[in-house]
C-alpha atoms as a PDB file:
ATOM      1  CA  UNK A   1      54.045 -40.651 -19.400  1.00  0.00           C
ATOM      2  CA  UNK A   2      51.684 -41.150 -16.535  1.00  0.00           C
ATOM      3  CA  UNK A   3      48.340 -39.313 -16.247  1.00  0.00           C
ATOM      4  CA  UNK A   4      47.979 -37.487 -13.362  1.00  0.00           C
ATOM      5  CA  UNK A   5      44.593 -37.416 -12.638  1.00  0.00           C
ATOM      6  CA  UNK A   6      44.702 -41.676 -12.264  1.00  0.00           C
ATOM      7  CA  UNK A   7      48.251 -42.251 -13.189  1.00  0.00           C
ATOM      8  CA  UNK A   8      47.397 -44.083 -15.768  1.00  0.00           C
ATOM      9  CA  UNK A   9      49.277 -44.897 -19.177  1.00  0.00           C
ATOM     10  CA  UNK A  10      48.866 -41.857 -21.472  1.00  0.00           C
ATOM     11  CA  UNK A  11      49.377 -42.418 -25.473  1.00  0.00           C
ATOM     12  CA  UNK A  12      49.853 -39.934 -27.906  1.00  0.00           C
ATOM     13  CA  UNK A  13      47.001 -39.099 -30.144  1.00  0.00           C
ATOM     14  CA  UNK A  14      46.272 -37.002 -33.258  1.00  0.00           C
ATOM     15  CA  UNK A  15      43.218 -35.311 -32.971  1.00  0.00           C
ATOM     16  CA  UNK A  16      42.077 -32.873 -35.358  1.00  0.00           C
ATOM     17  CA  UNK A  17      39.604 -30.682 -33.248  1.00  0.00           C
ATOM     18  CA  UNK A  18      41.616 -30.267 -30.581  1.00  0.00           C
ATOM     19  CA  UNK A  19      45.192 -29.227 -32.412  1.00  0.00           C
ATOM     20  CA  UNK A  20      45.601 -29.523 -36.522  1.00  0.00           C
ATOM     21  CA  UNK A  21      49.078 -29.234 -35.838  1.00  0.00           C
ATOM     22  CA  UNK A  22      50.654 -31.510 -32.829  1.00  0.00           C
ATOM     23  CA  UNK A  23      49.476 -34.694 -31.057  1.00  0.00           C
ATOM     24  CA  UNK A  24      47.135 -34.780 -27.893  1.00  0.00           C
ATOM     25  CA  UNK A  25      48.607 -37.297 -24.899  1.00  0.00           C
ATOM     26  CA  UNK A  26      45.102 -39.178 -23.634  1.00  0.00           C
ATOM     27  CA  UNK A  27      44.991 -41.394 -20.965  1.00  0.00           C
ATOM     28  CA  UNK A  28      44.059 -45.312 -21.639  1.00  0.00           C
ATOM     29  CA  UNK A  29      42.078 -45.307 -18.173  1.00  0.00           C
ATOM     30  CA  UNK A  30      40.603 -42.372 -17.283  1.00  0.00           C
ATOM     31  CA  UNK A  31      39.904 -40.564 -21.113  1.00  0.00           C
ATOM     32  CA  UNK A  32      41.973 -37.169 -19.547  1.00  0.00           C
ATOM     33  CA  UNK A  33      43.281 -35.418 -22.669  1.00  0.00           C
ATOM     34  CA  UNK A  34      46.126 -33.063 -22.875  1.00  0.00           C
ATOM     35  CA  UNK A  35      47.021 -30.762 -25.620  1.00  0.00           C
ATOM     36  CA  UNK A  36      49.930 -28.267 -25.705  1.00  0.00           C
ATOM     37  CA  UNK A  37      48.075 -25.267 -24.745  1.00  0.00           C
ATOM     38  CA  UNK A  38      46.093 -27.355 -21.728  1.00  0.00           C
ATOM     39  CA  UNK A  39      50.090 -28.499 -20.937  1.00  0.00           C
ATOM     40  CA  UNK A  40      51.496 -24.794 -20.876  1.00  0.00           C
ATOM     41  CA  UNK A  41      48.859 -23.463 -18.664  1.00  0.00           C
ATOM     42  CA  UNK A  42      49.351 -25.566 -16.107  1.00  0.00           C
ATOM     43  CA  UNK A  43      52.745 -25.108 -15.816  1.00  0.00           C
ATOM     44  CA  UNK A  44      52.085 -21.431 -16.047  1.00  0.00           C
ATOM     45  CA  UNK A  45      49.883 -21.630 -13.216  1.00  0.00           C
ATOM     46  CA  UNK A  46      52.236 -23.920 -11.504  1.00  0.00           C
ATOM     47  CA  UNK A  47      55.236 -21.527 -11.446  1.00  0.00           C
ATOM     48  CA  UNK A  48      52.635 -19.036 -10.244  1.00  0.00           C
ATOM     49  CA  UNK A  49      52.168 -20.558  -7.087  1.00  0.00           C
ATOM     50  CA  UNK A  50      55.580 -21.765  -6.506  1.00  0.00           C
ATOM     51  CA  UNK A  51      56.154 -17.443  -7.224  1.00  0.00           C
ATOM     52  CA  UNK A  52      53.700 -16.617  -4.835  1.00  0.00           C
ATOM     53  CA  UNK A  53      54.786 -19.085  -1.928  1.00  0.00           C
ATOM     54  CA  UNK A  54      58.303 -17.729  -2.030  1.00  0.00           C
ATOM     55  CA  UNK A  55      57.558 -14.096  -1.601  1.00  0.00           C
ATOM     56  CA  UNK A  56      55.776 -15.093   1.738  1.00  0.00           C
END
């Protein structure tokens, strides 16, 4: 996976104080970390747009 702030190499990661549960991608270059949740929202807000361009 590339990160998309520097598209740089991401790596998986556990990290207990962001998610007990699943792994965190961070990114080797630029330190951007993504969890689940951080992952979902995005795409949420994403498909929002996308929503809102097509009813113009």
């Amino acid at each position: 996976m590339t990160c998309q702030k520097c598209k740089g190499l991401m790596i998986e990661e556990w990290r207990p104080d962001y998610s007990s549960e699943t792994a965190v991608m961070r990114c080797i270059n630029c330190g951007l970390v993504l969890d689940p949740l951080i992952q979902q929202n995005r795409l949420s807000k994403s498909h929002q747009k996308h929503s809102a361009l097509d009813a113009a």
